[in-house]
N, C-alpha and C. Protein backbone atom coordinates (compact mmCIF):
# COMPACT_ATOMS: atom_id res chain seq x y z
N UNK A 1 86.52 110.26 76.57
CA UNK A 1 86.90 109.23 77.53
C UNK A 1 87.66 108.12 76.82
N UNK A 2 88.63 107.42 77.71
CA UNK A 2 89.26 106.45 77.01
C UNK A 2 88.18 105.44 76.37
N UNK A 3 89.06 104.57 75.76
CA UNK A 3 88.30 103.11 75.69
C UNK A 3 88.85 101.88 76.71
N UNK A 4 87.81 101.97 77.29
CA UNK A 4 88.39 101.16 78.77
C UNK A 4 87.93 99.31 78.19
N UNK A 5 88.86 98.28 78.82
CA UNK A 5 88.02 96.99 78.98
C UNK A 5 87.19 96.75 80.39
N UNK A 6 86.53 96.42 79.81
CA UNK A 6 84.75 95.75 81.01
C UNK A 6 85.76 95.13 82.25
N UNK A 7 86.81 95.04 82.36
CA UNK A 7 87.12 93.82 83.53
C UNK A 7 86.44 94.10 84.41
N UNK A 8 85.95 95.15 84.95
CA UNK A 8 85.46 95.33 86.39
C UNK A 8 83.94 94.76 86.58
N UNK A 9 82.90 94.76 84.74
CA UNK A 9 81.73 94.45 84.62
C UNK A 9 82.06 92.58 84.40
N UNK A 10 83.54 92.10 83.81
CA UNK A 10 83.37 90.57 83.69
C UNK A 10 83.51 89.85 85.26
N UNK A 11 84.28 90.74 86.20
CA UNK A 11 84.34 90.04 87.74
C UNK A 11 82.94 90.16 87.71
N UNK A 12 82.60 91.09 88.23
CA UNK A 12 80.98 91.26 88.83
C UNK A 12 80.54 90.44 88.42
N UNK A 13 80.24 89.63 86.89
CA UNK A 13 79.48 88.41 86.66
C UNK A 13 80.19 87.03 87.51
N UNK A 14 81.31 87.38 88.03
CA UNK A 14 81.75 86.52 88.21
C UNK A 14 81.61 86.01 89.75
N UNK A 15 81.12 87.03 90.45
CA UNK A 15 80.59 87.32 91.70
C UNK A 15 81.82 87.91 92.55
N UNK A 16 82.57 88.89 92.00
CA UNK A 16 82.68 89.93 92.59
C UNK A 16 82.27 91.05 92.70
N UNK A 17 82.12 91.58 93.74
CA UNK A 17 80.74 92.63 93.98
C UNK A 17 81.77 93.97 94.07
N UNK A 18 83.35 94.02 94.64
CA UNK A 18 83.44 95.41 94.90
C UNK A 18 84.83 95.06 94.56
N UNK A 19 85.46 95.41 93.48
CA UNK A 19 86.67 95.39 92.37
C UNK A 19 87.54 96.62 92.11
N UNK A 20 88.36 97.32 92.71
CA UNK A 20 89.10 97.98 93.24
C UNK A 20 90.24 98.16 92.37
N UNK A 21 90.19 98.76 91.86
CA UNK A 21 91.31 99.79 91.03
C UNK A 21 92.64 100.26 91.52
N UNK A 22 93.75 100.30 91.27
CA UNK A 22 95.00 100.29 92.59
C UNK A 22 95.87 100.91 91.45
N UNK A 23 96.59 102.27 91.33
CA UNK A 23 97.50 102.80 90.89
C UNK A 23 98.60 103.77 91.50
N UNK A 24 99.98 103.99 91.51
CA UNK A 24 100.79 105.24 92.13
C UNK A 24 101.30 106.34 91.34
N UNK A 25 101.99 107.18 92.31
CA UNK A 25 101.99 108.20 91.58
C UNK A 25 103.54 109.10 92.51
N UNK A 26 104.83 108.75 91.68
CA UNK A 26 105.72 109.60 92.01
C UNK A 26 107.19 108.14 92.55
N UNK A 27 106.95 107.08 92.09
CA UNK A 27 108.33 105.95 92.41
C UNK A 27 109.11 106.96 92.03
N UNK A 28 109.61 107.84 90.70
CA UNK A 28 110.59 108.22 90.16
C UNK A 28 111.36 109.45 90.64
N UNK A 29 110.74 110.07 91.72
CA UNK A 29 111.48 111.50 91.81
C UNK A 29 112.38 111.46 92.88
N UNK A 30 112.95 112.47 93.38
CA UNK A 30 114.46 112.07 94.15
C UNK A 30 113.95 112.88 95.33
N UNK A 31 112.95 113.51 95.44
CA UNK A 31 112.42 114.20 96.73
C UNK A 31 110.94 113.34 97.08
N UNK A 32 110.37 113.26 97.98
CA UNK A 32 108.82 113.29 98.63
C UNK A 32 108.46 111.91 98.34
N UNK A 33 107.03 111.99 98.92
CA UNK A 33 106.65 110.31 99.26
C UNK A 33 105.83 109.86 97.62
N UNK A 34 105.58 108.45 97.84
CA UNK A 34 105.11 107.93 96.89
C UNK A 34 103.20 107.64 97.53
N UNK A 35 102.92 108.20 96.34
CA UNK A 35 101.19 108.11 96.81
C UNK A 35 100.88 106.62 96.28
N UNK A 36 99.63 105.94 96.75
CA UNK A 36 99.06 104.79 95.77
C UNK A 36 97.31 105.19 95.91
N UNK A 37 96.60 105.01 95.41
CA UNK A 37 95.29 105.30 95.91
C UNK A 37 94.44 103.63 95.33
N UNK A 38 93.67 103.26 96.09
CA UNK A 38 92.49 102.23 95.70
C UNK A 38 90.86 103.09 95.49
N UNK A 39 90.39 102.33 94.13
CA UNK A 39 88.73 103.14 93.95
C UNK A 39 88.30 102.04 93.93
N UNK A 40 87.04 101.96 94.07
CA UNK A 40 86.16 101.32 94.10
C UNK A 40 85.01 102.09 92.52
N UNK A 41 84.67 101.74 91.93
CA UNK A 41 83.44 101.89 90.98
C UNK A 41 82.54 101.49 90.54
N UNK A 42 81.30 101.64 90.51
CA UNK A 42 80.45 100.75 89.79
C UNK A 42 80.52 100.12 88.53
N UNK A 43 80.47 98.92 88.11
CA UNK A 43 81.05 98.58 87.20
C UNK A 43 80.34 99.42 85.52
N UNK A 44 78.49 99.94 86.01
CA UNK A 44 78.41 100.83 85.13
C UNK A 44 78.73 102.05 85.18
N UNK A 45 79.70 102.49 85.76
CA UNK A 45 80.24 104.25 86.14
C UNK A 45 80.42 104.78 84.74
N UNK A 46 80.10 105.99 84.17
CA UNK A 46 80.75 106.55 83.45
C UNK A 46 80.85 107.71 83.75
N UNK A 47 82.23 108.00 83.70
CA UNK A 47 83.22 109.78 84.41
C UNK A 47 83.51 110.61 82.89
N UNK A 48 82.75 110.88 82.08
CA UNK A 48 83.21 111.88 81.01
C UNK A 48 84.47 112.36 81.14
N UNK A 49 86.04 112.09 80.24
CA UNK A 49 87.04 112.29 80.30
C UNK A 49 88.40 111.56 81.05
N UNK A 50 87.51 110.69 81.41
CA UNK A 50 88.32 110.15 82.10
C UNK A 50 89.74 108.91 81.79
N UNK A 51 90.96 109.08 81.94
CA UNK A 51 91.99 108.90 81.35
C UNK A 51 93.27 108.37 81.94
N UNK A 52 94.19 107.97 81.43
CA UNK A 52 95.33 107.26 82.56
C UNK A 52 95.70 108.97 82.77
N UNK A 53 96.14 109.21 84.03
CA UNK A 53 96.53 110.74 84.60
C UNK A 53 97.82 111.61 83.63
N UNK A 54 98.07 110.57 83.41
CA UNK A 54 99.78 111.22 82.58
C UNK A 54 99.44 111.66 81.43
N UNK A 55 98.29 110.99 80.59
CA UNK A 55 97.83 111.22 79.07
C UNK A 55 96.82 112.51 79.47
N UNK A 56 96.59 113.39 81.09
CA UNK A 56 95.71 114.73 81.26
C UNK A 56 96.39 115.88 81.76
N UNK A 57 95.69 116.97 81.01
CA UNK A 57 96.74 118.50 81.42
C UNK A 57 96.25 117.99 83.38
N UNK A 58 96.83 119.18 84.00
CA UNK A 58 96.85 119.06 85.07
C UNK A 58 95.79 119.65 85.78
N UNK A 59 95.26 120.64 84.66
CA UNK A 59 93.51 121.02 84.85
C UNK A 59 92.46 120.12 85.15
N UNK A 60 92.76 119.21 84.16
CA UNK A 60 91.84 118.22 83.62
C UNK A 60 91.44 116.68 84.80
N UNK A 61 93.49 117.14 85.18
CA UNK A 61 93.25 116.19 86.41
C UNK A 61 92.42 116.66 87.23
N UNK A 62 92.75 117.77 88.30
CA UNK A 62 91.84 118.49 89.21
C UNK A 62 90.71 118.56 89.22
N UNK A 63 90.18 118.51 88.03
CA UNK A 63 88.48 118.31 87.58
C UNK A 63 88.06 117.18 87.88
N UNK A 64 88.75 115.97 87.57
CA UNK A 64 88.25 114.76 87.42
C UNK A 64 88.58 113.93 88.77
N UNK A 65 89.67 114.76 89.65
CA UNK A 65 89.49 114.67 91.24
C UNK A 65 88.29 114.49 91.90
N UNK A 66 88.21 115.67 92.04
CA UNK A 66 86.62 115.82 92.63
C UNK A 66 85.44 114.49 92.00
N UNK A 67 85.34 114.57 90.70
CA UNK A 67 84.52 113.60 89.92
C UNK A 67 84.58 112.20 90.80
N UNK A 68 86.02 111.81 90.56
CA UNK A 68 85.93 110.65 90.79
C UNK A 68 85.53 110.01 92.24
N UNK A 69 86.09 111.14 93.48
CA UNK A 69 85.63 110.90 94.43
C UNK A 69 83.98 110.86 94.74
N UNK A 70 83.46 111.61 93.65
CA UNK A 70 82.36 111.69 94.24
C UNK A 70 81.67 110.35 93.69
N UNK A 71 82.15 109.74 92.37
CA UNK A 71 81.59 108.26 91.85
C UNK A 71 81.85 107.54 92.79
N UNK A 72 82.91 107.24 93.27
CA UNK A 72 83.47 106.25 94.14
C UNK A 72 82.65 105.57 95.06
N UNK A 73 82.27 104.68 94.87
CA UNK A 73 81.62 103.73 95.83
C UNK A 73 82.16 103.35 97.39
N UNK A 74 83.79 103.65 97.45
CA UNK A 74 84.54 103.47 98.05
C UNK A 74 86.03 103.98 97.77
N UNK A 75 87.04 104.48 98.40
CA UNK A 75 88.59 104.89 98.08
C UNK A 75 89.39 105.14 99.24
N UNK A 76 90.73 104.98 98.57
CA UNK A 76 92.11 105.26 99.63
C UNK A 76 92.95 105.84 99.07
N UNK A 77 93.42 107.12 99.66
CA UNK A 77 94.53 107.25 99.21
C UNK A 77 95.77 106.95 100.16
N UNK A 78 96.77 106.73 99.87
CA UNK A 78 98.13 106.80 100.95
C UNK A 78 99.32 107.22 100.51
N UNK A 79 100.08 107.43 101.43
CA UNK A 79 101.36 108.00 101.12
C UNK A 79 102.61 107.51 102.06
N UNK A 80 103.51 106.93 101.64
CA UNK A 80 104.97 106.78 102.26
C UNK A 80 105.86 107.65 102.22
N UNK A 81 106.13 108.02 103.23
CA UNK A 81 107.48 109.32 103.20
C UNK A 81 108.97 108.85 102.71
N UNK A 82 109.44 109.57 102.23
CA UNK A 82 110.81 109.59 101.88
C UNK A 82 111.81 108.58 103.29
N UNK A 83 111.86 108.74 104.07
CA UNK A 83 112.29 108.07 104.98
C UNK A 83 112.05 106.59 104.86
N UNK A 84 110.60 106.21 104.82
CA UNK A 84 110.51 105.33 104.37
C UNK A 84 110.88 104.18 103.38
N UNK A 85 110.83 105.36 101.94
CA UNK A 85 111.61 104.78 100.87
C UNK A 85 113.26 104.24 100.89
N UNK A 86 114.13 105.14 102.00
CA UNK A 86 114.94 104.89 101.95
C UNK A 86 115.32 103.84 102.89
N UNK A 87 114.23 103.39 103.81
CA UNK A 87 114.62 102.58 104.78
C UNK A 87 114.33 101.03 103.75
N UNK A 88 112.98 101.21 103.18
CA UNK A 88 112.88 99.64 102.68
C UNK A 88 113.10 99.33 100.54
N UNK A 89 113.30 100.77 100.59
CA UNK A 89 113.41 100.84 99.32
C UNK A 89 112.09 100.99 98.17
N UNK A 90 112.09 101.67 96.87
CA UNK A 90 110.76 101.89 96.49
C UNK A 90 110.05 100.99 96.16
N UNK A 91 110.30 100.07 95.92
CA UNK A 91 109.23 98.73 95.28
C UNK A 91 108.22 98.66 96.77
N UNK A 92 109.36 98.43 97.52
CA UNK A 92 108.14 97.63 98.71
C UNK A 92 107.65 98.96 99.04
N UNK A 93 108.10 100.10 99.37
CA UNK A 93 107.69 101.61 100.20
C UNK A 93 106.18 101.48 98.73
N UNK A 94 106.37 101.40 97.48
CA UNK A 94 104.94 101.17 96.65
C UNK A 94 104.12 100.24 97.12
N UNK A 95 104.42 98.90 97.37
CA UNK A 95 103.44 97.97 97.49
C UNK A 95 103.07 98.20 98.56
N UNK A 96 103.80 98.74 99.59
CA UNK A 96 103.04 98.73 100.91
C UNK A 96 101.92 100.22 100.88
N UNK A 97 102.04 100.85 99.99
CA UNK A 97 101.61 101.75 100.02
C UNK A 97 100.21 101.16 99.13
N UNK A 98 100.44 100.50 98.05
CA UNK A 98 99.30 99.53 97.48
C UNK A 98 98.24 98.89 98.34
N UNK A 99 99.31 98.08 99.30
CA UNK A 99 98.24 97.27 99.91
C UNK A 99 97.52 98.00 100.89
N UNK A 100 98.21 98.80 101.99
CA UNK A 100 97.39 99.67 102.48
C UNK A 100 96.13 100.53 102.05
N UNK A 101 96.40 101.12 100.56
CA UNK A 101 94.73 101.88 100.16
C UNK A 101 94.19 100.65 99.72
N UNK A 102 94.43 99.57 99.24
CA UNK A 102 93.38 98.14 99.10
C UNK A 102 92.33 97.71 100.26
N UNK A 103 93.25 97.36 101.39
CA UNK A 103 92.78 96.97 102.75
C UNK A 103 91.89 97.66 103.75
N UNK A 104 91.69 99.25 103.00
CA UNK A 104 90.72 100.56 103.37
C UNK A 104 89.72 100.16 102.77
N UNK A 105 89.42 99.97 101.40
CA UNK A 105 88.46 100.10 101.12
C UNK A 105 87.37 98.88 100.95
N UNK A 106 88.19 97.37 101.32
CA UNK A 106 87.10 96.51 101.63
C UNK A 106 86.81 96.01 100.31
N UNK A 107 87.75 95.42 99.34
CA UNK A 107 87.26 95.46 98.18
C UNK A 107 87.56 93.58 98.13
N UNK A 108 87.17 92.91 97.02
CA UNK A 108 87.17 91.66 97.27
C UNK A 108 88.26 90.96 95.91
N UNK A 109 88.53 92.02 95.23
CA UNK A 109 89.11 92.04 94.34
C UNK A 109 90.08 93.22 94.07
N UNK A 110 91.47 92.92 93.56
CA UNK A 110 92.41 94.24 93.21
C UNK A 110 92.95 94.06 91.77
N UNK A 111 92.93 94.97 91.30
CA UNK A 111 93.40 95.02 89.90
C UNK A 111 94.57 96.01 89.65
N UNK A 112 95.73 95.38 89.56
CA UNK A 112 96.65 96.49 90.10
C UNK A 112 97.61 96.91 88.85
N UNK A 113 97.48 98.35 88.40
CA UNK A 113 98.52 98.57 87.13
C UNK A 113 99.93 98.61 87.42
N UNK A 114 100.40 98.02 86.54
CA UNK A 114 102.23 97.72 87.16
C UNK A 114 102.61 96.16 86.49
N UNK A 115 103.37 95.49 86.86
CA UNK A 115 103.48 94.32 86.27
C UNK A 115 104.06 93.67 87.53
N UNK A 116 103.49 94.23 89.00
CA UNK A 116 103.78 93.19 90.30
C UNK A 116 102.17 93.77 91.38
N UNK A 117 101.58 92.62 91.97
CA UNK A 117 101.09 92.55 92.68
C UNK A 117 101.50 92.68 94.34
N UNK A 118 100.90 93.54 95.34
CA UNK A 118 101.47 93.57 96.54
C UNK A 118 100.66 92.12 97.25
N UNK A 119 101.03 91.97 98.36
CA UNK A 119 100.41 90.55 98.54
C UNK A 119 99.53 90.72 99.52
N UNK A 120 98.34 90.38 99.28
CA UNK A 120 96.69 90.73 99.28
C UNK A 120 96.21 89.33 100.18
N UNK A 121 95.20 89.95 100.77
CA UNK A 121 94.14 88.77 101.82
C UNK A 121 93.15 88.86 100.55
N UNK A 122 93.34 88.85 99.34
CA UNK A 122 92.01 89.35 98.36
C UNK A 122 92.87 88.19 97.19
N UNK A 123 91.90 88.23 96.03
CA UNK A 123 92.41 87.58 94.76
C UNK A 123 92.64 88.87 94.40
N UNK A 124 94.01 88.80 93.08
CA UNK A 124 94.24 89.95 92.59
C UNK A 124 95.05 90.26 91.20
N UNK A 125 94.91 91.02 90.43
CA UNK A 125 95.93 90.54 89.12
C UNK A 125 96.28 91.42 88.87
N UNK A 126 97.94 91.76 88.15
CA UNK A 126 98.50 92.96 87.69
C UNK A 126 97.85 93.41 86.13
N UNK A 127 98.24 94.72 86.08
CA UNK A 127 97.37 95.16 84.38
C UNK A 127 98.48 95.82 83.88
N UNK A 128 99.27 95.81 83.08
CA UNK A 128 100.54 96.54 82.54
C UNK A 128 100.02 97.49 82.05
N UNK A 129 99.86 98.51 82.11
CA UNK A 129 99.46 99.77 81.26
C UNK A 129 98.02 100.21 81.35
N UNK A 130 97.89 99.52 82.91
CA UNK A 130 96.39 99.46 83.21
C UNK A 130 95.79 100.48 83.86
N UNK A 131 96.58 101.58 83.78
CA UNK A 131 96.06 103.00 83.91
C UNK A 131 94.93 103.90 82.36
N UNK A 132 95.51 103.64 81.48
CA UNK A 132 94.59 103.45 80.32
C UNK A 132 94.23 102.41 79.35
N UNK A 133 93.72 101.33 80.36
CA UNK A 133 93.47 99.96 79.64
C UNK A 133 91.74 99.53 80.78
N UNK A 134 92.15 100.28 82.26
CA UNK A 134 90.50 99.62 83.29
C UNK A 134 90.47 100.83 83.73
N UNK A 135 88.89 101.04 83.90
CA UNK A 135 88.15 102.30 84.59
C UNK A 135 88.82 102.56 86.07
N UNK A 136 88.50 102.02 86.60
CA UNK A 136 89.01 101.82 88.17
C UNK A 136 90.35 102.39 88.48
N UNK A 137 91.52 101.92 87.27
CA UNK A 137 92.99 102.23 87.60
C UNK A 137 93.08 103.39 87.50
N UNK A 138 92.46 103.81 86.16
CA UNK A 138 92.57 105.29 85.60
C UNK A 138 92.03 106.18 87.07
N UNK A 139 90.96 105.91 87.46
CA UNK A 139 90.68 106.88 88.67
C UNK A 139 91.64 106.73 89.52
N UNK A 140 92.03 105.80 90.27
CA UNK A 140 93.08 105.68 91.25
C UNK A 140 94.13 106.59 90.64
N UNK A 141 94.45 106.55 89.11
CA UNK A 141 96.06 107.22 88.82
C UNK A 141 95.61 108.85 88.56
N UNK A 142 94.29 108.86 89.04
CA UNK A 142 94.36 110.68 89.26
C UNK A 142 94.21 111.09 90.26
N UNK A 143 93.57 110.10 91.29
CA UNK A 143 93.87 110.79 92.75
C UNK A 143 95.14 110.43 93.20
N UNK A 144 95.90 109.26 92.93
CA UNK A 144 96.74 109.62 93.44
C UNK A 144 98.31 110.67 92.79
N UNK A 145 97.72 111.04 91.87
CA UNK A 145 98.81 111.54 90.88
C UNK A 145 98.44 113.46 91.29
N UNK A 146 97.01 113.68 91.45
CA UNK A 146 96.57 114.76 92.27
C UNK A 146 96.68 114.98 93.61
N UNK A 147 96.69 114.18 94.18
CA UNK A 147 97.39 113.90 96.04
C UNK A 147 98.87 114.28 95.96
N UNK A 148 99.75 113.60 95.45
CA UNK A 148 101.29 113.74 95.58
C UNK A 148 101.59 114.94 94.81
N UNK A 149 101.00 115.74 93.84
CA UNK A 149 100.85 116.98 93.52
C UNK A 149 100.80 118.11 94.24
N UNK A 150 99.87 117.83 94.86
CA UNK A 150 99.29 119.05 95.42
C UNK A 150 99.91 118.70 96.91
N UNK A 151 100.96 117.72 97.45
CA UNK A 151 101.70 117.91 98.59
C UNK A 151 102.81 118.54 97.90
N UNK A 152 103.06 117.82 96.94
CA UNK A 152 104.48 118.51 96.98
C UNK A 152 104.58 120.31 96.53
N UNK A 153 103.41 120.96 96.22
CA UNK A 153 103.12 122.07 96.13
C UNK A 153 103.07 122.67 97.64
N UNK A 154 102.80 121.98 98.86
CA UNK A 154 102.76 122.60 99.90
C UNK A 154 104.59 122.50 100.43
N UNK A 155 105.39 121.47 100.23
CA UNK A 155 106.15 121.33 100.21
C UNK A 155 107.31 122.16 99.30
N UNK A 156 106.85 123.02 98.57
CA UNK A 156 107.64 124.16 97.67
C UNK A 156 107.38 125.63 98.67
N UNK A 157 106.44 125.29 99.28
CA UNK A 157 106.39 126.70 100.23
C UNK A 157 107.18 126.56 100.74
N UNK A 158 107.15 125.22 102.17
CA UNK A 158 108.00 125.47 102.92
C UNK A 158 109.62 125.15 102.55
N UNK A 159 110.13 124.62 101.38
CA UNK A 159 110.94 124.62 100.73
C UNK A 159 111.64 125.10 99.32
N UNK A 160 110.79 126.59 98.97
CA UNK A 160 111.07 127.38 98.01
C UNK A 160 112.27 127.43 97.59
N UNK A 161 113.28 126.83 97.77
CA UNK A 161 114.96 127.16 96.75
C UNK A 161 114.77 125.56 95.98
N UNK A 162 114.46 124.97 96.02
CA UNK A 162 113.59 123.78 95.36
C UNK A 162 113.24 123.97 94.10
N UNK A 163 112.01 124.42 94.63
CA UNK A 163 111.01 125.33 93.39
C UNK A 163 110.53 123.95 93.04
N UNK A 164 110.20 122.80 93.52
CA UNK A 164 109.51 122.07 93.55
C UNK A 164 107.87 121.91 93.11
N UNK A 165 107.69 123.01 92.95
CA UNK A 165 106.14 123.49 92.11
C UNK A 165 106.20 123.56 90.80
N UNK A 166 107.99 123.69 90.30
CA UNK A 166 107.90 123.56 88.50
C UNK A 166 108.84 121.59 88.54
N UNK A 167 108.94 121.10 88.97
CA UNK A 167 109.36 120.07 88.47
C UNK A 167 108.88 118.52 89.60
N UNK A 168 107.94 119.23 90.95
CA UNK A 168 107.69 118.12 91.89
C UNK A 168 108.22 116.69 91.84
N UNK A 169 109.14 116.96 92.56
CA UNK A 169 110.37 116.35 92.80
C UNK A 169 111.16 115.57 92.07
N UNK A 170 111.01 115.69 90.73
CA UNK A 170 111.57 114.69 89.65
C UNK A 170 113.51 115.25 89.61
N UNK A 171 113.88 114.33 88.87
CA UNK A 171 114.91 114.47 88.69
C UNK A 171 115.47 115.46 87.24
N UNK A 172 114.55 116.50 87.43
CA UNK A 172 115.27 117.52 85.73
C UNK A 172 116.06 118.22 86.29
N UNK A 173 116.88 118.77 85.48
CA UNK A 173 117.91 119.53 85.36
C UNK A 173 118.02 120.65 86.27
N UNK A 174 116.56 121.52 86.21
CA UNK A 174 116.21 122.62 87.47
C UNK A 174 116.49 122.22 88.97
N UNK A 175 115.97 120.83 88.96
CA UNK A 175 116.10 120.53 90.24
C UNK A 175 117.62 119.85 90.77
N UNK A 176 118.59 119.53 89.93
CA UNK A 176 119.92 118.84 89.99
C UNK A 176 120.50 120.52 89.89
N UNK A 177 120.11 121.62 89.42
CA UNK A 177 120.83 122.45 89.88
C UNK A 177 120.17 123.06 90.82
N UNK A 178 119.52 123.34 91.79
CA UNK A 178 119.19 123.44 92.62
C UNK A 178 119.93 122.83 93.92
N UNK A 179 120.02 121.29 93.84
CA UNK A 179 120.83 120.75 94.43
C UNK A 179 122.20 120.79 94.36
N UNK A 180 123.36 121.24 93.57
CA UNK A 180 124.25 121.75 93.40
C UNK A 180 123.87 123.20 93.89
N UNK A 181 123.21 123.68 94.14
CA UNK A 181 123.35 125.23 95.09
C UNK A 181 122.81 125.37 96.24
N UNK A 182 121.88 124.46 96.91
CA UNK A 182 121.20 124.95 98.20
C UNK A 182 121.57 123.13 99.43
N UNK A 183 122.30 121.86 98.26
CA UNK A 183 122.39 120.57 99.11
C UNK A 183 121.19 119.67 99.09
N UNK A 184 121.34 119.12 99.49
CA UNK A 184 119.99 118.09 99.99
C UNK A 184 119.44 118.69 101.45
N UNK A 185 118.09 118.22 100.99
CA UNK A 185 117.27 118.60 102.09
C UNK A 185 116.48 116.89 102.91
N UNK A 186 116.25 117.49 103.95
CA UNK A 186 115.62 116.02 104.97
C UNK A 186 114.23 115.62 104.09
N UNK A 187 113.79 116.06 103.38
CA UNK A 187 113.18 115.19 101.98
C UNK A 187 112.91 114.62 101.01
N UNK A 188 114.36 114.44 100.68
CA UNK A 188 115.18 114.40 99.56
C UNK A 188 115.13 112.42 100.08
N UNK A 189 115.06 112.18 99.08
CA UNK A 189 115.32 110.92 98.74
C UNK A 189 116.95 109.96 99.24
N UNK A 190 117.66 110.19 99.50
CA UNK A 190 119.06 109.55 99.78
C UNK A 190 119.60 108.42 99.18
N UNK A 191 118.57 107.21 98.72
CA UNK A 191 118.80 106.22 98.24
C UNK A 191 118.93 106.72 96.55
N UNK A 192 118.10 107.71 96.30
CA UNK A 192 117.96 107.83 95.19
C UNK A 192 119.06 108.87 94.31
N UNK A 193 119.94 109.73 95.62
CA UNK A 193 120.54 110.69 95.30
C UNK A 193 122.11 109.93 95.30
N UNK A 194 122.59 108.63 95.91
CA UNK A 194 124.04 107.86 95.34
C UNK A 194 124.59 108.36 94.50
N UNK A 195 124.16 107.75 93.12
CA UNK A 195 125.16 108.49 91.86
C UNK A 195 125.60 110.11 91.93
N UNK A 196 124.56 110.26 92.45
CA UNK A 196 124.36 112.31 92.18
C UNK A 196 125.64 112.41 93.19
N UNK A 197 125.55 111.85 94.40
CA UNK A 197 126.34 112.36 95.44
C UNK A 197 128.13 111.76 95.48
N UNK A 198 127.75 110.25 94.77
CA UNK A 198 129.53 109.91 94.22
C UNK A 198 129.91 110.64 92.72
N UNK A 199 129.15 111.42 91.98
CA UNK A 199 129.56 112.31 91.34
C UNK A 199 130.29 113.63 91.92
N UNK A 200 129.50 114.20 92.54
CA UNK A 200 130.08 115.51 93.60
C UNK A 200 131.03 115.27 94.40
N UNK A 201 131.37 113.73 94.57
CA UNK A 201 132.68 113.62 95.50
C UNK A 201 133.76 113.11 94.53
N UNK A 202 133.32 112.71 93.45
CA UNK A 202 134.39 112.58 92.91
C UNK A 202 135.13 113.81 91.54
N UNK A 203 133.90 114.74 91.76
CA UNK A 203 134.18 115.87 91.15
C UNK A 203 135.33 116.91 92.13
């Protein structure tokens, strides 16, 4: 397990009772929605293995899925669709996606990894790298990093020339040629595909 800091055990002295963990999972890819999830934990929880999601095979995540839900005192996950992103753009299509799993779970406190806060009926503080720095984030950044996974795996079925199951929806090379052979699809990102698409017109 990482080495986490106590923040969630120094609120509680502080008389916060239910301190909420807030991480996302997928701003960067040019297809599908952006997940955020809020946990709730006891501030003495301990989840054997537990880790910022990016530093775990994808086994390891799936394992610690289940785990964490079942610690959870409380959780949210959510998701904004691509449409979305392109209507308000990803920062806010994240925060709103932030504040929404916050406002589920009733928490009195948010601790949010990132270096911007969404704007909260709660007190709340950003953690830069606070996916492996607080217990709480780290769980949030595996459900929601296991949520937007395992859609965009259902999303390779019904969109197999993709193949979105080896690169979920990022921008590698497989998937930019892909798009040079099959187009954009109505899940595809638009805001995010500009350059790609004043390249092809000016090619």
């Amino acid at each position: 397990m990482a080495s986490f800091y106590p923040l969630e055990s120094e609120l509680a002295q502080k008389g916060f009772a239910s301190v909420c963990g807030v991480d996302e999972a997928g701003r960067g890819p040019l297809a599908g929605p952006v997940y955020a999830a809020a946990v709730i934990l006891k501030p003495d929880c301990e989840l054997d293995g537990l880790n910022d999601s990016k530093k775990l095979s994808e086994k390891k995540r799936e394992e610690l899925f289940d785990k964490v839900i079942e610690a959870a005192v409380a959780y949210k996950i959510v998701a904004v669709d691509e449409k979305t992103i392109d209507e308000i753009n990803i920062l806010n299509a994240t925060m709103l996606a932030m504040k929404t799993a916050v406002e589920a779970v009733n928490a009195d406190y948010a601790l949010i990894d990132g270096n911007k806060c969404p704007q909260l009926s709660i007190p709340s503080q950003f953690v830069i790298g606070g996916d492996a720095k607080i217990k709480s984030i780290a769980a949030a950044s595996i459900l929601a990093k296991v949520s937007r996974d395992r859609y965009m795996l259902k999303l390779a079925e019904q969109y197999p020339m993709y193949q979105f199951e080896k690169h979920k929806g990022y921008g590698t090379r497989l998937h930019y040629e892909m798009l040079d052979k099959h187009g954009i699809s109505d899940i595809h990102r638009m805001s995010f595909l500009k350059k790609y698409l004043e390249g092809k017109n000016n090619g």
